[in-house]
PDB file of N, CA and C in Angstrom:
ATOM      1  N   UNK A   1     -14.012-104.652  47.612  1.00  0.00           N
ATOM      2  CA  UNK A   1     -13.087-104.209  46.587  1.00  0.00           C
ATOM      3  C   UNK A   1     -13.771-103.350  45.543  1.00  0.00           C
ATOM      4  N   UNK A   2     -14.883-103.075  45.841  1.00  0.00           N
ATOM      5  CA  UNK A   2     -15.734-102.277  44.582  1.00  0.00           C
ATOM      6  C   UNK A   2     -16.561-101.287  45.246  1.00  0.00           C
ATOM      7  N   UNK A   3     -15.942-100.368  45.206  1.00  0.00           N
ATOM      8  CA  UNK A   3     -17.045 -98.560  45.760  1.00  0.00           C
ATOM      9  C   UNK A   3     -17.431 -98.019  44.886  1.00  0.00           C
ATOM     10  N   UNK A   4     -19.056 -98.047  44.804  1.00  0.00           N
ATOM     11  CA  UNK A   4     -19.381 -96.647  44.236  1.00  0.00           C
ATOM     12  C   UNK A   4     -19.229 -95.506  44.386  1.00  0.00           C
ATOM     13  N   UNK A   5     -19.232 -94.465  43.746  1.00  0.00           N
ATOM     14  CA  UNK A   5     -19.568 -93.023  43.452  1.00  0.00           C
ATOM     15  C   UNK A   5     -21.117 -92.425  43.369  1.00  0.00           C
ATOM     16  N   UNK A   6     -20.992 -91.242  43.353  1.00  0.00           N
ATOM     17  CA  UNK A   6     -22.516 -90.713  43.131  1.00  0.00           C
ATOM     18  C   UNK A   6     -23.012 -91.002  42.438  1.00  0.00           C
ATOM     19  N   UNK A   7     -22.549 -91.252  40.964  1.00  0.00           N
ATOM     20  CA  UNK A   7     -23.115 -91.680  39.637  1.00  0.00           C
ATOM     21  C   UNK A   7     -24.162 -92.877  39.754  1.00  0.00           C
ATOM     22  N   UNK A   8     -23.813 -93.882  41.108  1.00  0.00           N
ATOM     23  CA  UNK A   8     -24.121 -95.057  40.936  1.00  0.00           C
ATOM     24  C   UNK A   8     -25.986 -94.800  41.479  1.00  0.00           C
ATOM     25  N   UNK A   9     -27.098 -95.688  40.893  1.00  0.00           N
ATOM     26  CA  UNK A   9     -27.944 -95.381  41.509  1.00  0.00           C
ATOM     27  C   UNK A   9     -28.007 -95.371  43.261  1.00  0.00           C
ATOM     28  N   UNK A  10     -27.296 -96.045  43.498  1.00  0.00           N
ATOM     29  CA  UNK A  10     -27.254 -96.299  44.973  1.00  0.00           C
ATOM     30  C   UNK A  10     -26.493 -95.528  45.750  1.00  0.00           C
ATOM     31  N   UNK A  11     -25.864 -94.594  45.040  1.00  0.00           N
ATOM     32  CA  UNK A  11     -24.703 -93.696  45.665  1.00  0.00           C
ATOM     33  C   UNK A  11     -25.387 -92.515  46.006  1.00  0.00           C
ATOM     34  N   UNK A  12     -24.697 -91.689  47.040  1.00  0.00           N
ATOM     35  CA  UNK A  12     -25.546 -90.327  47.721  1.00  0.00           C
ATOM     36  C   UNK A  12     -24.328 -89.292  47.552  1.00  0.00           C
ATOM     37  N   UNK A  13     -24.824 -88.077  47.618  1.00  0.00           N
ATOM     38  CA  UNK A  13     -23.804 -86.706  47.277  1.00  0.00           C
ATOM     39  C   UNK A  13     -22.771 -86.982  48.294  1.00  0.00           C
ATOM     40  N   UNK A  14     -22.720 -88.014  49.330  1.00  0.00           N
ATOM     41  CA  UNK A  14     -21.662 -87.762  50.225  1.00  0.00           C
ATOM     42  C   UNK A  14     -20.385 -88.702  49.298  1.00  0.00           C
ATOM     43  N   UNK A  15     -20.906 -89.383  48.188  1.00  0.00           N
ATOM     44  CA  UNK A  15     -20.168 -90.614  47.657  1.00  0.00           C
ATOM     45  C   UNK A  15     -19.007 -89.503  46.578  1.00  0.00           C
ATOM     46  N   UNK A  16     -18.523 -88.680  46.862  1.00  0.00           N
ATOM     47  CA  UNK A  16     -17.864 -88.086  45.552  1.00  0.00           C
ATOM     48  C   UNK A  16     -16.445 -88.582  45.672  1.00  0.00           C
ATOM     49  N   UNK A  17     -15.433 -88.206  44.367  1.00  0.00           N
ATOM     50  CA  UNK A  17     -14.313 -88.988  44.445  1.00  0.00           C
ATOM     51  C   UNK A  17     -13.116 -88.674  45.424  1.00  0.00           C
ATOM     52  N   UNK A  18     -13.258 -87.508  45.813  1.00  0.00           N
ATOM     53  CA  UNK A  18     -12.262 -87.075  47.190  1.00  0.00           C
ATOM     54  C   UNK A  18     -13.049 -87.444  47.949  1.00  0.00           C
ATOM     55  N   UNK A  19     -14.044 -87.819  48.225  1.00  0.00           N
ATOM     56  CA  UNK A  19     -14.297 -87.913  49.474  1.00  0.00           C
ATOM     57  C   UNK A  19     -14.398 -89.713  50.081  1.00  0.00           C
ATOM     58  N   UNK A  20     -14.384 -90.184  48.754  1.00  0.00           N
ATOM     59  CA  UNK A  20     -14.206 -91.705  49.257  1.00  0.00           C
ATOM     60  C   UNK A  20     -12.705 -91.991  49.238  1.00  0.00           C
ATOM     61  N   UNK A  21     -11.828 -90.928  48.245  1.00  0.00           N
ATOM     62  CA  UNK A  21     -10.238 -91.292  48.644  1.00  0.00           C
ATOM     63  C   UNK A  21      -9.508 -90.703  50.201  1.00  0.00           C
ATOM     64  N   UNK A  22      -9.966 -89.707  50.545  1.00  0.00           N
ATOM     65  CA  UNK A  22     -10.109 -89.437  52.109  1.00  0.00           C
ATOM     66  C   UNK A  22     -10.532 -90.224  53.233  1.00  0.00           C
ATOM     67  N   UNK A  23     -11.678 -90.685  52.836  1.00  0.00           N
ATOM     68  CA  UNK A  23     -12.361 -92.040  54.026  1.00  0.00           C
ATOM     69  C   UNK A  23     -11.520 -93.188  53.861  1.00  0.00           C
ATOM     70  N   UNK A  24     -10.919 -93.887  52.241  1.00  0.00           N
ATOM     71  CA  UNK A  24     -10.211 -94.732  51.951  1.00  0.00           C
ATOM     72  C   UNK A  24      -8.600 -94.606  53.258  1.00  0.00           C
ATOM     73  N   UNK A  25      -7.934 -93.515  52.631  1.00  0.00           N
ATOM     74  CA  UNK A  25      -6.866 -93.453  53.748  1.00  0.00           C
ATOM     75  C   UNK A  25      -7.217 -92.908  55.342  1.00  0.00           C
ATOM     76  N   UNK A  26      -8.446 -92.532  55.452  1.00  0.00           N
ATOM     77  CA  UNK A  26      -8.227 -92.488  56.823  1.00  0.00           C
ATOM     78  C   UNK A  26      -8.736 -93.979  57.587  1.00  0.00           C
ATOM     79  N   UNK A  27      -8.930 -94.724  57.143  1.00  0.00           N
ATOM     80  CA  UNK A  27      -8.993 -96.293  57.569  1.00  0.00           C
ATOM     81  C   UNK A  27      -8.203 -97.186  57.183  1.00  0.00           C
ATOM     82  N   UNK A  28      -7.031 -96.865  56.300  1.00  0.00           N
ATOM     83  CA  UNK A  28      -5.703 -97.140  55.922  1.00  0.00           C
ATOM     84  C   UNK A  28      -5.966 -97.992  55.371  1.00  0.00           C
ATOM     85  N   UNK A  29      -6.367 -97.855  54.226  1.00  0.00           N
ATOM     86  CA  UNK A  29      -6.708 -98.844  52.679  1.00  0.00           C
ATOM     87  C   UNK A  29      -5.329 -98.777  51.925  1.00  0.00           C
ATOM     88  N   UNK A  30      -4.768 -99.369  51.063  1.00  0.00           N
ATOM     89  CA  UNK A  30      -4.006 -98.704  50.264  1.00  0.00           C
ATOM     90  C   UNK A  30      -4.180 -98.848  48.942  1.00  0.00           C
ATOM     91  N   UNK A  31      -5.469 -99.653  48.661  1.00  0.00           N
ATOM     92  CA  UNK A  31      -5.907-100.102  47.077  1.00  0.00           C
ATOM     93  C   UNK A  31      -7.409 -99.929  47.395  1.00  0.00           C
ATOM     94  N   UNK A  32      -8.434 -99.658  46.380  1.00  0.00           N
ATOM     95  CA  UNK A  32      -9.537 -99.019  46.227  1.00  0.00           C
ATOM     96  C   UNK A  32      -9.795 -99.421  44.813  1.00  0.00           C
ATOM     97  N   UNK A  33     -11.195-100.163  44.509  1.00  0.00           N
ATOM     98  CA  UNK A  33     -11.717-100.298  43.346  1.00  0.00           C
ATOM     99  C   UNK A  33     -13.127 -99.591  42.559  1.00  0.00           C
ATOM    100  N   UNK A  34     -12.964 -98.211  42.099  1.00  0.00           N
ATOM    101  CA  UNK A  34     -14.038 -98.234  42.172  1.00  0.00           C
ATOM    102  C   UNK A  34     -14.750 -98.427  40.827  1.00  0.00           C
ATOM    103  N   UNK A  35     -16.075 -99.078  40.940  1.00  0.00           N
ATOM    104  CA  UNK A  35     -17.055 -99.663  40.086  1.00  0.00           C
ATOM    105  C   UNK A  35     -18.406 -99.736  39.625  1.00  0.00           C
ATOM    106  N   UNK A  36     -18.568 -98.364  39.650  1.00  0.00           N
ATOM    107  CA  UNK A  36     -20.415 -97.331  39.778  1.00  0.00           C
ATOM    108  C   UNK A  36     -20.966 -98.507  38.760  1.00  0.00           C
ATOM    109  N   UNK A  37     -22.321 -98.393  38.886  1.00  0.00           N
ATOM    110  CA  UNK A  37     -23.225 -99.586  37.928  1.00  0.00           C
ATOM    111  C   UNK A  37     -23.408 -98.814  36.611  1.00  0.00           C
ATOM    112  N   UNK A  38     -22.897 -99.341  35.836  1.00  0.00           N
ATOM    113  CA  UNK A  38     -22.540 -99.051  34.127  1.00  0.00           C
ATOM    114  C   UNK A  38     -22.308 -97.650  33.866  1.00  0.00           C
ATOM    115  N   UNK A  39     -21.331 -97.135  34.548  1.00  0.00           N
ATOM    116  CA  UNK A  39     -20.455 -95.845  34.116  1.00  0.00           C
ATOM    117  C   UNK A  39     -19.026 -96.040  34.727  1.00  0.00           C
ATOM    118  N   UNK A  40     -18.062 -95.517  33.530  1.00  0.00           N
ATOM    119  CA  UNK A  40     -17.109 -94.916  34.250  1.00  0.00           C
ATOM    120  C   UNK A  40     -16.502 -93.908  34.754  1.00  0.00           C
ATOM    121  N   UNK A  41     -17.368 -92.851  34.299  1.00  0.00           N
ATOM    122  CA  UNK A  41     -17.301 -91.072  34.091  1.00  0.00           C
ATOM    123  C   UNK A  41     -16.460 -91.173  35.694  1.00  0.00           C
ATOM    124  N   UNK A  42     -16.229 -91.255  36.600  1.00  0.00           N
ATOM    125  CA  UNK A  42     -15.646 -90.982  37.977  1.00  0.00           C
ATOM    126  C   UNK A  42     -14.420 -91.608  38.099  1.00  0.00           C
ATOM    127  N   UNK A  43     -14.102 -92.449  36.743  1.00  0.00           N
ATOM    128  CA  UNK A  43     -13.001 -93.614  37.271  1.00  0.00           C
ATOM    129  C   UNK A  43     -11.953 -92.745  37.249  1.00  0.00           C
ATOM    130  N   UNK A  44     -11.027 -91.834  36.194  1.00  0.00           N
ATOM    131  CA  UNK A  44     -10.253 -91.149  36.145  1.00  0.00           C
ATOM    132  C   UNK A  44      -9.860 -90.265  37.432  1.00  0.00           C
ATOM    133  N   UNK A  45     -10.994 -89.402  37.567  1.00  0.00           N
ATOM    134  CA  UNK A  45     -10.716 -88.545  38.856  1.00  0.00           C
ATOM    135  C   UNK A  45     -10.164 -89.232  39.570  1.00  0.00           C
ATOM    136  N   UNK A  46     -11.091 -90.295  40.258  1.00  0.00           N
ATOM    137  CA  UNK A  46     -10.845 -90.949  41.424  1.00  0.00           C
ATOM    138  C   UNK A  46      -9.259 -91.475  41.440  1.00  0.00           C
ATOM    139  N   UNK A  47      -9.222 -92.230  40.279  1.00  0.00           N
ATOM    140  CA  UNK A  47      -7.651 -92.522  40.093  1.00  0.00           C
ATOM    141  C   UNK A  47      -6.646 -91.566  40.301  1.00  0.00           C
ATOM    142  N   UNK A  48      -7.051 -90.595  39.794  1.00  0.00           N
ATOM    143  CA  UNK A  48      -5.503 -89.269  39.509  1.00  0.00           C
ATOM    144  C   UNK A  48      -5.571 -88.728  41.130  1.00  0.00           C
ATOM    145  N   UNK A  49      -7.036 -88.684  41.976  1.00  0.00           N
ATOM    146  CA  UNK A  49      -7.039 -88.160  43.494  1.00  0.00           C
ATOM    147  C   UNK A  49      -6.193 -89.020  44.194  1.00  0.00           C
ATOM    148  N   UNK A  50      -6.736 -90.486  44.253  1.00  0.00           N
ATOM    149  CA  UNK A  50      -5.461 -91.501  44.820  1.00  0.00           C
ATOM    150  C   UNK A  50      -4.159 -91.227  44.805  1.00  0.00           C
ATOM    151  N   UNK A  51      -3.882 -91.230  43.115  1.00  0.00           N
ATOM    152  CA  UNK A  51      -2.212 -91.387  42.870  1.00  0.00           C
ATOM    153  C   UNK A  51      -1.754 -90.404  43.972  1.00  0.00           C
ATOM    154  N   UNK A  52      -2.439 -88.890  43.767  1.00  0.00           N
ATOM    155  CA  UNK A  52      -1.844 -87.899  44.783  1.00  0.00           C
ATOM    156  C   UNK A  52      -1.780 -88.824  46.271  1.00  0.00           C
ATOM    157  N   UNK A  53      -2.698 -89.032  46.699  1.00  0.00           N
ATOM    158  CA  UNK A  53      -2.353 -89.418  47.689  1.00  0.00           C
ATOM    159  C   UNK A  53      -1.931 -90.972  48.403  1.00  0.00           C
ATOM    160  N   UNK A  54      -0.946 -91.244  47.719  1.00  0.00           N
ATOM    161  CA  UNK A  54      -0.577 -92.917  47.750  1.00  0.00           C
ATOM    162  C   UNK A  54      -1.776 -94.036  47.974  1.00  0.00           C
ATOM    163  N   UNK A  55      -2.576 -93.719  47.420  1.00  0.00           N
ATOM    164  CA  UNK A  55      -3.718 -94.751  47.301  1.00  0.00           C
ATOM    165  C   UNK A  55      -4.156 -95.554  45.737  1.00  0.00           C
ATOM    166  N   UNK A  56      -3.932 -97.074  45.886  1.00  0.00           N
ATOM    167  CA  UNK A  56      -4.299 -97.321  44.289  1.00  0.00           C
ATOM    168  C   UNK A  56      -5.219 -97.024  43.990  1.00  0.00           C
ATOM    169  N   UNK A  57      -5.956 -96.976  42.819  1.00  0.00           N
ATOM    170  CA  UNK A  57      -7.291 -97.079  42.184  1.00  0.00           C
ATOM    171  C   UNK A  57      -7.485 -97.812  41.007  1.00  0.00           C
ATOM    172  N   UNK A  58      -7.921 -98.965  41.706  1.00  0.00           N
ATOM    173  CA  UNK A  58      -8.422 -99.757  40.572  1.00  0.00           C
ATOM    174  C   UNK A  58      -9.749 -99.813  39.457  1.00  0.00           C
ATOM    175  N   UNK A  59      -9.405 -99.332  38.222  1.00  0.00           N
ATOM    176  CA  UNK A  59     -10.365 -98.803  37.527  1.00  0.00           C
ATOM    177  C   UNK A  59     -11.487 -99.831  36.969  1.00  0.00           C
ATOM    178  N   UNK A  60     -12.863 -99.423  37.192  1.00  0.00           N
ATOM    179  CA  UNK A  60     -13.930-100.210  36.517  1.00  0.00           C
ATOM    180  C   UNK A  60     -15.279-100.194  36.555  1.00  0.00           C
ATOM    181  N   UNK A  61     -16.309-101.191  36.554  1.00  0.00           N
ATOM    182  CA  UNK A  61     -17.281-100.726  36.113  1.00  0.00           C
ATOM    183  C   UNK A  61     -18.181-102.115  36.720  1.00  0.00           C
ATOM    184  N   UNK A  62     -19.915-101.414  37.464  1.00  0.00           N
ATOM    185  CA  UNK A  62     -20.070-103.239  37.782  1.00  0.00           C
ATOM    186  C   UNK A  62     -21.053-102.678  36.525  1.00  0.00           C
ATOM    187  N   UNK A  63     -21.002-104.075  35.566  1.00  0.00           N
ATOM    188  CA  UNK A  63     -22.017-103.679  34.379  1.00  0.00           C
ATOM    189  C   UNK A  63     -22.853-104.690  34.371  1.00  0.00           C
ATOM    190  N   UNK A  64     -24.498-104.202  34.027  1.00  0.00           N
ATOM    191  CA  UNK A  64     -25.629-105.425  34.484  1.00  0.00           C
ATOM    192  C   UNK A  64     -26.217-105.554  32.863  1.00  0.00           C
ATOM    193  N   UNK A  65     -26.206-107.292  32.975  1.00  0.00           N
ATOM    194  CA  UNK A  65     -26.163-107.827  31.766  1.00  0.00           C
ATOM    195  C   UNK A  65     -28.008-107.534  31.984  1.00  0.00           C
ATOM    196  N   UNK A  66     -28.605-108.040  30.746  1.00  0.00           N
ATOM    197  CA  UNK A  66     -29.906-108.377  30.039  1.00  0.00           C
ATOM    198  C   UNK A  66     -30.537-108.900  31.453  1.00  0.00           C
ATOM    199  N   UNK A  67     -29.879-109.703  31.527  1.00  0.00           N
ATOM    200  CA  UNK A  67     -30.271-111.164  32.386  1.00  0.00           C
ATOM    201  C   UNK A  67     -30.455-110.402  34.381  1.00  0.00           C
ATOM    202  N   UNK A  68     -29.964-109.075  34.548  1.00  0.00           N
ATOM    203  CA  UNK A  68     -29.796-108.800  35.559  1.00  0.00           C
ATOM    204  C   UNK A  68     -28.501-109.499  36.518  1.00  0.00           C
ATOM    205  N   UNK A  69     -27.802-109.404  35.809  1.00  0.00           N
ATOM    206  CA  UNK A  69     -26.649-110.330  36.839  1.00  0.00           C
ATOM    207  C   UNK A  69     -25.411-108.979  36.692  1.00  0.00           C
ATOM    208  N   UNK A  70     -25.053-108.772  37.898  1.00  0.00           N
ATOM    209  CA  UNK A  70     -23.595-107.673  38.053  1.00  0.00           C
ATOM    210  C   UNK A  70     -22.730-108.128  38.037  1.00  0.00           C
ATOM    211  N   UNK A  71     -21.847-107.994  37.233  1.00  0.00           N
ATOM    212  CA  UNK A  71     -20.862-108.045  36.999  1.00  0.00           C
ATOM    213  C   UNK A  71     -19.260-107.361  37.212  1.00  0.00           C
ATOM    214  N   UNK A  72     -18.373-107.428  37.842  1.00  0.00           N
ATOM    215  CA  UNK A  72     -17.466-106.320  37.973  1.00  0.00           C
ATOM    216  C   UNK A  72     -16.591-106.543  37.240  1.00  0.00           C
ATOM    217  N   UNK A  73     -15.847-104.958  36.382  1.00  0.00           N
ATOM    218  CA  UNK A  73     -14.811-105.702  35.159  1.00  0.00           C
ATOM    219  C   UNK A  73     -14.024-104.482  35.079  1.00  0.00           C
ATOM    220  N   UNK A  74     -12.908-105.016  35.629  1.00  0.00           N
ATOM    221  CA  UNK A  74     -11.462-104.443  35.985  1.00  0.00           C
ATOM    222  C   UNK A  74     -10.745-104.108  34.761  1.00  0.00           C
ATOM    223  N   UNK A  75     -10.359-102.934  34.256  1.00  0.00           N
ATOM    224  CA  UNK A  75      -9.372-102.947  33.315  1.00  0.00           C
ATOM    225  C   UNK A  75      -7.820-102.158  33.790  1.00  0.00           C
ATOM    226  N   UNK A  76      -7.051-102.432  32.804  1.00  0.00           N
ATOM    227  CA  UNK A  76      -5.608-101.990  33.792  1.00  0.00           C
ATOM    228  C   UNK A  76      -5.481-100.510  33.448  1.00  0.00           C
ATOM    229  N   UNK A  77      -5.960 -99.805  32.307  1.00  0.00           N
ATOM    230  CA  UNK A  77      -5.798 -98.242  32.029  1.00  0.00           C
ATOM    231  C   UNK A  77      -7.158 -97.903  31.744  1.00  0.00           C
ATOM    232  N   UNK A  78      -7.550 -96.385  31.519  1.00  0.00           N
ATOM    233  CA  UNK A  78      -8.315 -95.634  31.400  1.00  0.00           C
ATOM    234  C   UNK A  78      -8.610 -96.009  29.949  1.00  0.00           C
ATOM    235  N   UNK A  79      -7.731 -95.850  29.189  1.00  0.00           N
ATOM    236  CA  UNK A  79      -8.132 -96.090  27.823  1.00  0.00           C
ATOM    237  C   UNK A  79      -8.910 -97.709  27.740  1.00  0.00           C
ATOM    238  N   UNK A  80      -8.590 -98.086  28.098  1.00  0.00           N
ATOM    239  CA  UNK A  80      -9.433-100.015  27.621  1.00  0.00           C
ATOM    240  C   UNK A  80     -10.513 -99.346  28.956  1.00  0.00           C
ATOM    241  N   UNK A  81     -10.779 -98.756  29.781  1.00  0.00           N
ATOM    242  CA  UNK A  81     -11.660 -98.989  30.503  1.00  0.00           C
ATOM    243  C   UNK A  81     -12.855 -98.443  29.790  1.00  0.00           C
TER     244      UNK A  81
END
């Protein structure tokens, strides 16, 4: 339930936001969360690419505390995200 983007350290140039909402529907997903490690700079796109193409996007972020522990944290709009 949680895909990164390029942003994420672990993410590669193939990770961009059309291109994981393309792979998303061609394996017939219909909800998608994505959650790069402490950014949201991609969440919007990714969202507004979905809407076009009947795919949800659930907006968020995995954010790593002090302690090293990930966390994933879902918000319902762009603005609180």
């Amino acid at each position: 339930m949680h895909i990164h983007t390029v942003l994420s350290p672990c993410g590669d140039l193939s990770m961009s936001p059309a291109a994981i909402i393309k792979k998303a529907k061609s394996v017939g997903l219909d909800i998608i969360g994505i959650c790069d490690h402490n950014s949201t700079l991609n969440a919007q796109l990714t969202y507004e690419l979905g809407k076009q193409e009947g795919l949800y996007v659930l907006l968020g972020a995995e954010v790593t505390s002090k302690e090293d522990v990930h966390s994933l944290c879902f918000m319902p709009t762009i603005e609180k995200l």
